[in-house]
Structure formats: structure tokens, C-alpha cells
N, C-alpha and C. Protein backbone atom coordinates (compact mmCIF):
# COMPACT_ATOMS: atom_id res chain seq x y z
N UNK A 1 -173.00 269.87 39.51
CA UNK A 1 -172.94 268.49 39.98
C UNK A 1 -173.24 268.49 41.48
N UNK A 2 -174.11 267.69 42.01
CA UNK A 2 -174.20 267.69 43.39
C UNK A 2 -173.47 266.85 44.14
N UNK A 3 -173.09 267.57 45.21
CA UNK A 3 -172.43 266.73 46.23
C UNK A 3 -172.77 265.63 47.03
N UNK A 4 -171.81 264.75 46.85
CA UNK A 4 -172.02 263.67 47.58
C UNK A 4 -171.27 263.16 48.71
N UNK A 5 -171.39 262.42 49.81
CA UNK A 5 -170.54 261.81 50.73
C UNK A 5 -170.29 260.35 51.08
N UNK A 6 -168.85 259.91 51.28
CA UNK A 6 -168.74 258.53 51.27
C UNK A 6 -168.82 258.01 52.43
N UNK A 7 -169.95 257.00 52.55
CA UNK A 7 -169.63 256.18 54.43
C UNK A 7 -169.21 255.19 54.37
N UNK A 8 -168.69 254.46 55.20
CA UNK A 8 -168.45 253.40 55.32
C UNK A 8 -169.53 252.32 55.35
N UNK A 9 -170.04 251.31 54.32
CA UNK A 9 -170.56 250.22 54.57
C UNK A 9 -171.00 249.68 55.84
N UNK A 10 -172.14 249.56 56.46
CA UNK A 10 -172.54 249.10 57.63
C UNK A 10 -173.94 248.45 57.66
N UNK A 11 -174.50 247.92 58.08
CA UNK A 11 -175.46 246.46 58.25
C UNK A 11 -176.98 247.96 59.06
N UNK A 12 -176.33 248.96 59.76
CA UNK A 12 -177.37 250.18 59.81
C UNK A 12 -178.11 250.41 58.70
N UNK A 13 -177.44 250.01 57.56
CA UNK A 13 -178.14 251.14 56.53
C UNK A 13 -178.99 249.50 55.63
N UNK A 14 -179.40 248.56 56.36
CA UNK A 14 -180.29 247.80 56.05
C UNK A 14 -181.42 248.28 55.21
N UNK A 15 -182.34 249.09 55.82
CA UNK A 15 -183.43 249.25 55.03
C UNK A 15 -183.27 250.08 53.66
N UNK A 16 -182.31 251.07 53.34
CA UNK A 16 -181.98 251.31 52.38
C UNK A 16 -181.34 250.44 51.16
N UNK A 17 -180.55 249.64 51.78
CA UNK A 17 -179.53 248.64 50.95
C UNK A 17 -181.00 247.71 50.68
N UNK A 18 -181.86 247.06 51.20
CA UNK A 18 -183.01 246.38 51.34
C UNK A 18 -183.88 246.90 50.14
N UNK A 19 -184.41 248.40 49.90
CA UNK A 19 -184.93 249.03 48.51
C UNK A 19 -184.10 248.99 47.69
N UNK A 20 -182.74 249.25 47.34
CA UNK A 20 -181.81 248.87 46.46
C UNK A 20 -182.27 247.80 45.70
N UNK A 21 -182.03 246.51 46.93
CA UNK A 21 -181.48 244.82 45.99
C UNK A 21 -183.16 244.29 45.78
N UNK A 22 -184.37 245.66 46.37
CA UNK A 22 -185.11 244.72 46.28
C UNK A 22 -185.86 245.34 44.61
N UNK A 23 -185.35 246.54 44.15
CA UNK A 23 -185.83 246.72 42.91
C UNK A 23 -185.36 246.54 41.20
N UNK A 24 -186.41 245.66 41.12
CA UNK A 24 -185.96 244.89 39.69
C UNK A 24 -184.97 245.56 38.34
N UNK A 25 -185.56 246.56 38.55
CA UNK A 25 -184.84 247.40 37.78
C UNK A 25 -183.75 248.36 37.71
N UNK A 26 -183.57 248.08 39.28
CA UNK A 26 -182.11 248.61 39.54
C UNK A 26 -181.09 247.88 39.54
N UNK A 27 -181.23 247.01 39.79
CA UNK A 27 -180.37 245.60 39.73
C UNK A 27 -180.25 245.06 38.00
N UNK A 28 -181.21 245.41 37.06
CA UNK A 28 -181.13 244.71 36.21
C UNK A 28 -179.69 244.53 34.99
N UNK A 29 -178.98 245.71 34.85
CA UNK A 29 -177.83 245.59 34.28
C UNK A 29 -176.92 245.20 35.42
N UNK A 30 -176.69 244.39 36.18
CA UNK A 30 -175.60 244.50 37.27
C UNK A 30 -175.47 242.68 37.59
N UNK A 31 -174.26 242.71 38.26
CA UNK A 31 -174.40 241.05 38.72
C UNK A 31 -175.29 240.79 39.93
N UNK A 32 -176.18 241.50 40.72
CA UNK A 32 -176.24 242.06 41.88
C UNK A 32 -177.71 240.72 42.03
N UNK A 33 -177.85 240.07 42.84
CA UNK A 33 -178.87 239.15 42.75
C UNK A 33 -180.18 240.43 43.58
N UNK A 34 -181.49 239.79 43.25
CA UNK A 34 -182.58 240.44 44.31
C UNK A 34 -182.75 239.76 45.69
N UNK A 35 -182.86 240.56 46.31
CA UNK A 35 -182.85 239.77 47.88
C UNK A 35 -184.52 240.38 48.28
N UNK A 36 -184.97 240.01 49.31
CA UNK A 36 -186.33 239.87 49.83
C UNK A 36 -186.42 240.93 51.47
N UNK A 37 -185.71 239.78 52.29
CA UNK A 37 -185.53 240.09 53.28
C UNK A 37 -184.40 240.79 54.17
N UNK A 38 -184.64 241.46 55.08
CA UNK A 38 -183.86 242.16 56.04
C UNK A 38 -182.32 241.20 55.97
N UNK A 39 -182.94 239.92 56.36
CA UNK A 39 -181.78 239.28 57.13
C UNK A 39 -180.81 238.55 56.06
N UNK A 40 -181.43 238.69 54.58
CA UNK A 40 -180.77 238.51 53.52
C UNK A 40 -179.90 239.19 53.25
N UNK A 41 -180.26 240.81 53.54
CA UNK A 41 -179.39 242.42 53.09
C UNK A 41 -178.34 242.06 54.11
N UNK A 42 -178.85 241.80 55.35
CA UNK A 42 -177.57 241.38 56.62
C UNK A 42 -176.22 240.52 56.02
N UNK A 43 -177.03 239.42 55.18
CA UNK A 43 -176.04 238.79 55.31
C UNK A 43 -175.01 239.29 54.41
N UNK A 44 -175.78 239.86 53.19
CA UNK A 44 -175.09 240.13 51.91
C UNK A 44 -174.02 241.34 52.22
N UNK A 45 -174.21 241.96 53.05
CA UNK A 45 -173.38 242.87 53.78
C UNK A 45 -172.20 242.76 54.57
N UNK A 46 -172.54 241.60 55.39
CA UNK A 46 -171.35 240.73 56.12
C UNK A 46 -170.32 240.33 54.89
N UNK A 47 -170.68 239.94 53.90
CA UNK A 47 -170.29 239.35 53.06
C UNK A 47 -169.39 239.68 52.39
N UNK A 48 -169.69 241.15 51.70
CA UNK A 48 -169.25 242.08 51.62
C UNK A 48 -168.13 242.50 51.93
N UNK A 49 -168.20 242.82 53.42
CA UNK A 49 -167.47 243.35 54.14
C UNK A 49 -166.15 242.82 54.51
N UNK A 50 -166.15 241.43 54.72
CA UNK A 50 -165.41 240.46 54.89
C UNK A 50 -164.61 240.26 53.65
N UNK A 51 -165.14 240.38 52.15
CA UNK A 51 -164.24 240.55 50.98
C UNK A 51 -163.40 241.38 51.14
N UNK A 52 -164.04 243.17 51.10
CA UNK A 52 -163.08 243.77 51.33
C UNK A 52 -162.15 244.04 52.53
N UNK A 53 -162.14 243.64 53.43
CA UNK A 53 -161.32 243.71 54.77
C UNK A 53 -159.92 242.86 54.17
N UNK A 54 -160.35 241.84 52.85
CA UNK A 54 -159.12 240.96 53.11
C UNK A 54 -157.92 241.08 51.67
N UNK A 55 -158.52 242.64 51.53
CA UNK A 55 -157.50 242.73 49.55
C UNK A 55 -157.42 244.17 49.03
N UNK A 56 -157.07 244.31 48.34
CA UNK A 56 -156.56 245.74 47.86
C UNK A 56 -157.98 246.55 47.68
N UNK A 57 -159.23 246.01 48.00
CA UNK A 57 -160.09 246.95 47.61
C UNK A 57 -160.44 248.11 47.85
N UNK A 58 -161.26 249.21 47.26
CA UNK A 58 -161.14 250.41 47.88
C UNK A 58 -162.94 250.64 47.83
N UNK A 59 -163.40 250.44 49.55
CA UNK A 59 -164.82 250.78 49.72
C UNK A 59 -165.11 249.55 50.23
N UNK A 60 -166.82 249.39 50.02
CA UNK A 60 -167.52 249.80 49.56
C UNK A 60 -168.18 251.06 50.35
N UNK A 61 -168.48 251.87 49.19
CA UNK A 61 -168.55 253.15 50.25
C UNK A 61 -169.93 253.29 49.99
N UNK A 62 -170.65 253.67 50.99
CA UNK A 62 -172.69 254.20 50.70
C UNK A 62 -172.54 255.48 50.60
N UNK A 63 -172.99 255.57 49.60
CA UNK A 63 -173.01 257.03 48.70
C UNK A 63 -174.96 258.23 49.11
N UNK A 64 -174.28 259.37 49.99
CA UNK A 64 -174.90 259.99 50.48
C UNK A 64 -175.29 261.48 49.55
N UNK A 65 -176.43 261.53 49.77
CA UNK A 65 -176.80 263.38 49.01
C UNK A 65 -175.80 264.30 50.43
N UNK A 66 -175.64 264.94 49.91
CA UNK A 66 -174.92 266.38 50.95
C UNK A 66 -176.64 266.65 52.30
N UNK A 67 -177.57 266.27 52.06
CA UNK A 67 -178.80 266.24 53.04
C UNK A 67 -178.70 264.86 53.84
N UNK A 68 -178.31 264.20 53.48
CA UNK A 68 -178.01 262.81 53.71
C UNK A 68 -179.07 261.50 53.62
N UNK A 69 -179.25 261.71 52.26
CA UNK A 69 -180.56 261.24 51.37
C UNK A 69 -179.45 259.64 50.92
N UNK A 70 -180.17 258.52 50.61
CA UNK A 70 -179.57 257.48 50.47
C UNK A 70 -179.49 257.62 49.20
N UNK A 71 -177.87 257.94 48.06
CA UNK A 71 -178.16 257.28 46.93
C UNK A 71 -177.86 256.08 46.25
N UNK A 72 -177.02 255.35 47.27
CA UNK A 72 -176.14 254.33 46.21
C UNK A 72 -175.08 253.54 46.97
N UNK A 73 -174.07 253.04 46.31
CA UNK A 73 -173.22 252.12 46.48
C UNK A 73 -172.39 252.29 45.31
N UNK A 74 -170.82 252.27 45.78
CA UNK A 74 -169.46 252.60 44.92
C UNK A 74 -168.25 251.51 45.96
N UNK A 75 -167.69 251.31 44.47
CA UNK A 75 -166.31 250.56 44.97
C UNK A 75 -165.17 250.33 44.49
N UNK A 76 -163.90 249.77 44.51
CA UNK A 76 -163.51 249.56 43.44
C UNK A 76 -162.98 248.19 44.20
N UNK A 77 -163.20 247.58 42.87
CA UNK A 77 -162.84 245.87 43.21
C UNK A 77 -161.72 244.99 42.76
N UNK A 78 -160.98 244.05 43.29
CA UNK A 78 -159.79 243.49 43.12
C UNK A 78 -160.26 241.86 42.59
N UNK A 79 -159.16 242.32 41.35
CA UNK A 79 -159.71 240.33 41.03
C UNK A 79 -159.09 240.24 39.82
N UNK A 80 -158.28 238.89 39.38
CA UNK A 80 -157.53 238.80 37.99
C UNK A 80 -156.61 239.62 37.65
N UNK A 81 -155.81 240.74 38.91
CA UNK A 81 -155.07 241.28 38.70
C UNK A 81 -155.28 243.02 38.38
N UNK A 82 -156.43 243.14 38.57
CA UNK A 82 -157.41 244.42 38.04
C UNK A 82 -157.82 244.85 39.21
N UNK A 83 -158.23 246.23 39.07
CA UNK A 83 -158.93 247.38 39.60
C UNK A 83 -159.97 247.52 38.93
N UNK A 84 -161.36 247.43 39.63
CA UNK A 84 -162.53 247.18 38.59
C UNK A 84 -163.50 248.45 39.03
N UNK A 85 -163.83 249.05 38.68
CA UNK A 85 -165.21 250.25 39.44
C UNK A 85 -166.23 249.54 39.01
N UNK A 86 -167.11 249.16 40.16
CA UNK A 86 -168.35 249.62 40.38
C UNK A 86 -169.72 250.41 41.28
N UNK A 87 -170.55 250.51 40.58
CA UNK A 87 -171.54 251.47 41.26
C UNK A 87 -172.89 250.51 40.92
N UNK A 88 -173.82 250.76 41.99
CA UNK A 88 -175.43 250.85 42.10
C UNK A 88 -176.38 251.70 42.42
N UNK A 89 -176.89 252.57 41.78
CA UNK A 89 -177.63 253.67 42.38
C UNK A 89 -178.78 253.62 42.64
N UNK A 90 -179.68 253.82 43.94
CA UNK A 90 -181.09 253.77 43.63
C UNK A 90 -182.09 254.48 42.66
N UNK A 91 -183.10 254.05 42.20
CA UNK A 91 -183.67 254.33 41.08
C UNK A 91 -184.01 255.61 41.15
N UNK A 92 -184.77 256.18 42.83
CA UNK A 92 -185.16 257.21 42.80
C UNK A 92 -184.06 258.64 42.58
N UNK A 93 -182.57 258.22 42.58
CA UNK A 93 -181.67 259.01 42.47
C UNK A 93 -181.17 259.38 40.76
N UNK A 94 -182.09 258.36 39.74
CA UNK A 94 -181.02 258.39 38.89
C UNK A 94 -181.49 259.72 38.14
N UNK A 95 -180.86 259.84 37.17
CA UNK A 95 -180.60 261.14 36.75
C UNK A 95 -180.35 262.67 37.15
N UNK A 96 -180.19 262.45 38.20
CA UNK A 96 -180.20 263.66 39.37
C UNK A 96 -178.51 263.84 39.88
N UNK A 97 -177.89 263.45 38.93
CA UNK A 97 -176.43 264.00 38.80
C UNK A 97 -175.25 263.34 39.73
N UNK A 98 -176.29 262.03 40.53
CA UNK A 98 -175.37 261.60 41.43
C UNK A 98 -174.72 260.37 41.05
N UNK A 99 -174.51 259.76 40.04
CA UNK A 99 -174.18 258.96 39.52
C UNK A 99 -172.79 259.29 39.31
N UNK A 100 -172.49 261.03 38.06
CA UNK A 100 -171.10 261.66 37.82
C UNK A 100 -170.47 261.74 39.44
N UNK A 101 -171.31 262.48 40.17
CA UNK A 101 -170.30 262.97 41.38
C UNK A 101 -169.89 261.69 42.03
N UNK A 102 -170.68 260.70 42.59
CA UNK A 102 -169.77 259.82 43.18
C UNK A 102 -168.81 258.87 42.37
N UNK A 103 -168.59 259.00 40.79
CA UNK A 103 -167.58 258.39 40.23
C UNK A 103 -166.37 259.08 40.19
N UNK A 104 -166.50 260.77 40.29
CA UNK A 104 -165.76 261.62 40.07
C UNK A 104 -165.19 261.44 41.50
N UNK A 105 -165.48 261.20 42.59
CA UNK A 105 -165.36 261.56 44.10
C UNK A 105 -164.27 260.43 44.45
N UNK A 106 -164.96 259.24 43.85
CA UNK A 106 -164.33 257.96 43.69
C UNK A 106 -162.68 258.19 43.52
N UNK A 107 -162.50 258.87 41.66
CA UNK A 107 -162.12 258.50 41.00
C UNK A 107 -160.80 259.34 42.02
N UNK A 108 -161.15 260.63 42.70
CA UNK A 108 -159.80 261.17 43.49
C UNK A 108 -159.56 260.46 44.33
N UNK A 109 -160.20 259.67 45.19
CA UNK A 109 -159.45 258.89 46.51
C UNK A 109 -159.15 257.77 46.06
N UNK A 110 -158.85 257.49 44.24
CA UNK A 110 -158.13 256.27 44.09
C UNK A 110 -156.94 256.59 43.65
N UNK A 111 -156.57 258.26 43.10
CA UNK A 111 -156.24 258.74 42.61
C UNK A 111 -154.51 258.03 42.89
N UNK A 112 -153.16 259.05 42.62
CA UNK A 112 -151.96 259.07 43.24
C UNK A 112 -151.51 257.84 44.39
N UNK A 113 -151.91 258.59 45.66
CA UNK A 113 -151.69 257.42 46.45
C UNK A 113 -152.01 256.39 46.81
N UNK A 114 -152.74 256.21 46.11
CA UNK A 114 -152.89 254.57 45.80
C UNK A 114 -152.10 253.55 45.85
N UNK A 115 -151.05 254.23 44.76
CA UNK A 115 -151.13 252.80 43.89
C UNK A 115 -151.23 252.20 42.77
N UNK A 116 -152.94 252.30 43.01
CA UNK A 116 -153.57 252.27 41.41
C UNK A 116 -152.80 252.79 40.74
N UNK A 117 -152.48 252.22 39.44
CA UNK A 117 -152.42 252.44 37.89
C UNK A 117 -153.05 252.83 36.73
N UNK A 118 -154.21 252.17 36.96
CA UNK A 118 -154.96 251.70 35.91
C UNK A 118 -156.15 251.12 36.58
N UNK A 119 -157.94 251.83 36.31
CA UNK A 119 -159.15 251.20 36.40
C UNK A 119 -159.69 250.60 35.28
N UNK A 120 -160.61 249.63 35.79
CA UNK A 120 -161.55 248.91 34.57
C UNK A 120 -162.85 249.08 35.25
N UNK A 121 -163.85 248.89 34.15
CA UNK A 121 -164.69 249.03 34.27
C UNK A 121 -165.57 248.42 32.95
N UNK A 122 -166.79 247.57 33.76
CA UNK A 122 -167.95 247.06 32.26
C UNK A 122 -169.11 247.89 32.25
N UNK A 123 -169.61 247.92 31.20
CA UNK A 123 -171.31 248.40 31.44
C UNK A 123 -171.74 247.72 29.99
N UNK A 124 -172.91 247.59 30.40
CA UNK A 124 -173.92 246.59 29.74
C UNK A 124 -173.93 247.28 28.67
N UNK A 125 -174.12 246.99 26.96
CA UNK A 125 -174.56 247.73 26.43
C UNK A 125 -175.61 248.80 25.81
N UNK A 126 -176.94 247.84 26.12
CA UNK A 126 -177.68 248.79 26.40
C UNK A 126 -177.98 249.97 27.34
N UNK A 127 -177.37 249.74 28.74
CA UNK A 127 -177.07 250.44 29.57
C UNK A 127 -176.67 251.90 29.33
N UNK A 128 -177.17 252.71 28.66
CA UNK A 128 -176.31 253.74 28.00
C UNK A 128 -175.89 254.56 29.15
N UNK A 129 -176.42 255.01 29.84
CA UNK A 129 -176.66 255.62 31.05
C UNK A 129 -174.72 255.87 31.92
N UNK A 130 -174.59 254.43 32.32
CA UNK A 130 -173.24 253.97 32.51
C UNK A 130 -172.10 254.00 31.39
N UNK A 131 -172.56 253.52 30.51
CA UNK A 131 -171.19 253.73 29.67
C UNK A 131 -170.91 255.23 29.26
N UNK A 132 -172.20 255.89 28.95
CA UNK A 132 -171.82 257.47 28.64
C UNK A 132 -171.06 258.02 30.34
N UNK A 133 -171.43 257.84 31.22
CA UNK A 133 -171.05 258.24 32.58
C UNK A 133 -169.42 257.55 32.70
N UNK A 134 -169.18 256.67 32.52
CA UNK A 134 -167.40 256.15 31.97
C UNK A 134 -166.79 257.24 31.16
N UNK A 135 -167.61 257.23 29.60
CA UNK A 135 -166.83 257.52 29.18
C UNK A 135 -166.43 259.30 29.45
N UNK A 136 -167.68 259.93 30.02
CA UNK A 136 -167.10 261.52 29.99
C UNK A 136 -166.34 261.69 31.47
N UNK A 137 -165.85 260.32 32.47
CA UNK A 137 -164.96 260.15 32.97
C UNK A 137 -163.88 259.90 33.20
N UNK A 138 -163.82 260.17 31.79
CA UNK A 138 -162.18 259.47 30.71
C UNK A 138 -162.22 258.09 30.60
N UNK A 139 -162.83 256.97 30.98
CA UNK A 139 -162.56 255.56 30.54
C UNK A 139 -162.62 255.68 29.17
N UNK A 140 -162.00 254.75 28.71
CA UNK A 140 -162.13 254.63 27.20
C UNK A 140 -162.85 252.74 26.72
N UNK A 141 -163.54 252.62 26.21
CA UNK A 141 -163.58 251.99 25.77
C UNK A 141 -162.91 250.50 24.76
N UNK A 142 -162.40 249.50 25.59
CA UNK A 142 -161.23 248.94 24.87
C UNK A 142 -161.85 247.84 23.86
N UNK A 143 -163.06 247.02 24.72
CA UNK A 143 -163.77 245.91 23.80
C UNK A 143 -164.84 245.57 23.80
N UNK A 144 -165.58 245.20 23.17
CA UNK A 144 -166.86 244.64 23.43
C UNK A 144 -167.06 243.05 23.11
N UNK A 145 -167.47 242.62 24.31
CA UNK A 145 -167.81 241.06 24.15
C UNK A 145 -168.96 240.94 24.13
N UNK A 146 -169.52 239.97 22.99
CA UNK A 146 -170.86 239.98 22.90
C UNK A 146 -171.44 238.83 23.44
N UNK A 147 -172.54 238.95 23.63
CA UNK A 147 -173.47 238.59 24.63
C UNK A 147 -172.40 237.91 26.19
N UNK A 148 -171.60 238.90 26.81
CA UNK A 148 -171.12 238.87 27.80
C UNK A 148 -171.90 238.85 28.77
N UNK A 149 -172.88 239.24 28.63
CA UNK A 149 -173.28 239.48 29.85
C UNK A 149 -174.89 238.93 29.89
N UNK A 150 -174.91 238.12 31.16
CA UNK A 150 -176.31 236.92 30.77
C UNK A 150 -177.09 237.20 32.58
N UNK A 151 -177.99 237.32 32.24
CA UNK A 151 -179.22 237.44 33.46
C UNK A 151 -180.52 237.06 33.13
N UNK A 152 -180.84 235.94 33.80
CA UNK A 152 -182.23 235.71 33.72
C UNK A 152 -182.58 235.53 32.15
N UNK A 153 -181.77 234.72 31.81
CA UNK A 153 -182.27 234.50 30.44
C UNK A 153 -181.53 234.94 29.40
N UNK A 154 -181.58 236.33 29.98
CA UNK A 154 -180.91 237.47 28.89
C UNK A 154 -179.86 237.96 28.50
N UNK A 155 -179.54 237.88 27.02
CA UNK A 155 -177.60 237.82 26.48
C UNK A 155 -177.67 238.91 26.17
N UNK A 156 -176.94 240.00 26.49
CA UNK A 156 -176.26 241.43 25.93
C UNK A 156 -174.76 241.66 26.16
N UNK A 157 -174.66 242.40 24.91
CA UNK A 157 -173.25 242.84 24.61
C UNK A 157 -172.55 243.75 26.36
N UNK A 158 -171.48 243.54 26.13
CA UNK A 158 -170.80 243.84 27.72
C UNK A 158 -169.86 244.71 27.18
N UNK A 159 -169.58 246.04 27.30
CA UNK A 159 -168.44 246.57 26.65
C UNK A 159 -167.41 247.02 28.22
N UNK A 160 -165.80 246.59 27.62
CA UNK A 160 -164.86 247.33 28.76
C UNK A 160 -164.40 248.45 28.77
N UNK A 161 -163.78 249.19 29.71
CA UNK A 161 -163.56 250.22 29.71
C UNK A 161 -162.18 250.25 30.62
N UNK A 162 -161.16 250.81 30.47
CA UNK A 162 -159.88 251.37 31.09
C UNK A 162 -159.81 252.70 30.99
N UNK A 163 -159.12 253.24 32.19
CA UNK A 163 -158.32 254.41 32.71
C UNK A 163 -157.31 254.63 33.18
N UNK A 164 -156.33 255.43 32.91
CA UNK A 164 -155.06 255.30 33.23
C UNK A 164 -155.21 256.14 34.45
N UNK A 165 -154.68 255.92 35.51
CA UNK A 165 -154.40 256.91 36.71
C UNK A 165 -153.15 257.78 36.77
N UNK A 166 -152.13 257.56 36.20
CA UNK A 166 -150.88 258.07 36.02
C UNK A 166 -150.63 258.95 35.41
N UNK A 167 -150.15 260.02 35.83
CA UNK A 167 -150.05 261.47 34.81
C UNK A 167 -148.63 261.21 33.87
């Protein structure tokens, strides 16, 4: 598994976050809208940032190769009473093992002192990619809502996923 490193979210890493939101197909299982411009990524970042500054969240962290190659975006998110994981990886990263390591990397600094209890997590169903990456992360699978999940037209099944943090 290759190593990865967590940074802190910052409005620097524009042009990367900018290839992210600007490719169709990386965005396409995700709630994640496409953005265009620089000053769009700016804002969506401020935005961001300002969520988590004000709640139990943990991140958003920009997910680095050990060379310090851009791969991604990880978090875990607060809302309805839940701990939610998510991730975005750039396209050119996927299958290249960095998807496991920064969930695995994640999954210790939410670990014990936390807090945390208990993560959730969705992935699209076709998405296989993500839900196999849950599940050999121990999430389990609790439900599937169908056509949960709607973009641009398009209805697909949404399946959830929980993890217990507690030994």
C-alpha cells in the first residue's frame, strides 16, 4: 500500500483542487458540483473551510503521494447526528492504491481519541470501486436505498455503510 500524507486544506492547492472539480468523471458518483474557474475552487474552499472550523468535523485533509504528488481529498463529516467519511480522488491516481491508504490513514486519526463511535459512509452502487474499498475496511453494509442517489438526470441505488470504532 503506498503512503500517503495529510495537509491541511488551503486555497494554495487551487490548481489541483481546480483538475479535481473540473473532471466529469471524477465527480460523477459524488455530490461534488463541477466548477470552471480558479475563483470558483476559491470560493468552494472558503466554504469548506468555514464548515469545518465550526463542528465536530475531522479534515478536510488533501491527500498527498509520499513524493508529494496531488491525490485527493478525505474527511469525515458531521450532520443528523452522524460521522460520515468521505473521499475524492483524482482520476489520474485511481487504482494506484491510494484510495485504501488514505481511508486506512483516516480511519486511525479518527480512531480512540476521538470520540467517534461509529462511521457512515454511502457509495453509489454502481460505484464498485468505493464500496469494495468500505467494505475490506470493515464497513459493513446496512441498506440500500434505491434510486438514492440522483445527478444530472440520473437515479442509482445508494448503498450505506457503518463501522464501529470501539473495541
Amino acid at each position: 500500500m503506498p503512503q500517503v500524507k495529510f495537509l491541511p486544506l488551503e486555497e494554495s492547492y487551487a490548481a489541483d483542487l481546480q483538475r479535481l472539480w473540473l473532471d466529469r468523471e471524477t465527480v460523477r458518483f459524488t455530490n461534488w458540483t463541477l466548477l470552471s474557474t480558479r475563483e470558483e475552487v476559491a470560493e468552494r474552499v472558503r466554504r469548506i473551510l468555514v464548515r469545518y472550523a465550526t463542528s465536530e468535523r475531522r479534515g478536510p485533509f488533501l491527500i498527498q503521494s509520499a513524493e508529494g504528488e496531488f491525490v485527493g481529498l478525505i474527511g469525515v463529516d458531521y450532520g443528523n447526528g452522524e460521522h460520515e467519511v468521505w473521499y475524492i480522488l483524482d482520476r489520474s491516481q485511481w487504482g494506484k492504491g491510494f484510495g485504501a491508504a488514505a481511508l486506512s490513514h483516516l480511519l486511525e486519526r479518527v480512531a480512540a481519541p476521538s470520540g467517534i463511535a461509529q462511521l457512515f459512509a454511502t457509495a453509489v452502487a454502481s460505484n464498485t470501486a468505493s464500496w469494495r474499498l468500505l467494505e475490506r475496511n470493515g464497513f459493513t453494509r446496512v441498506s440500500c436505498v434505491v434510486g438514492g442517489f440522483q445527478k444530472e438526470g440520473v437515479s442509482e441505488d445508494l448503498y450505506r455503510y457503518e463501522k464501529s470504532l470501539t473495541r
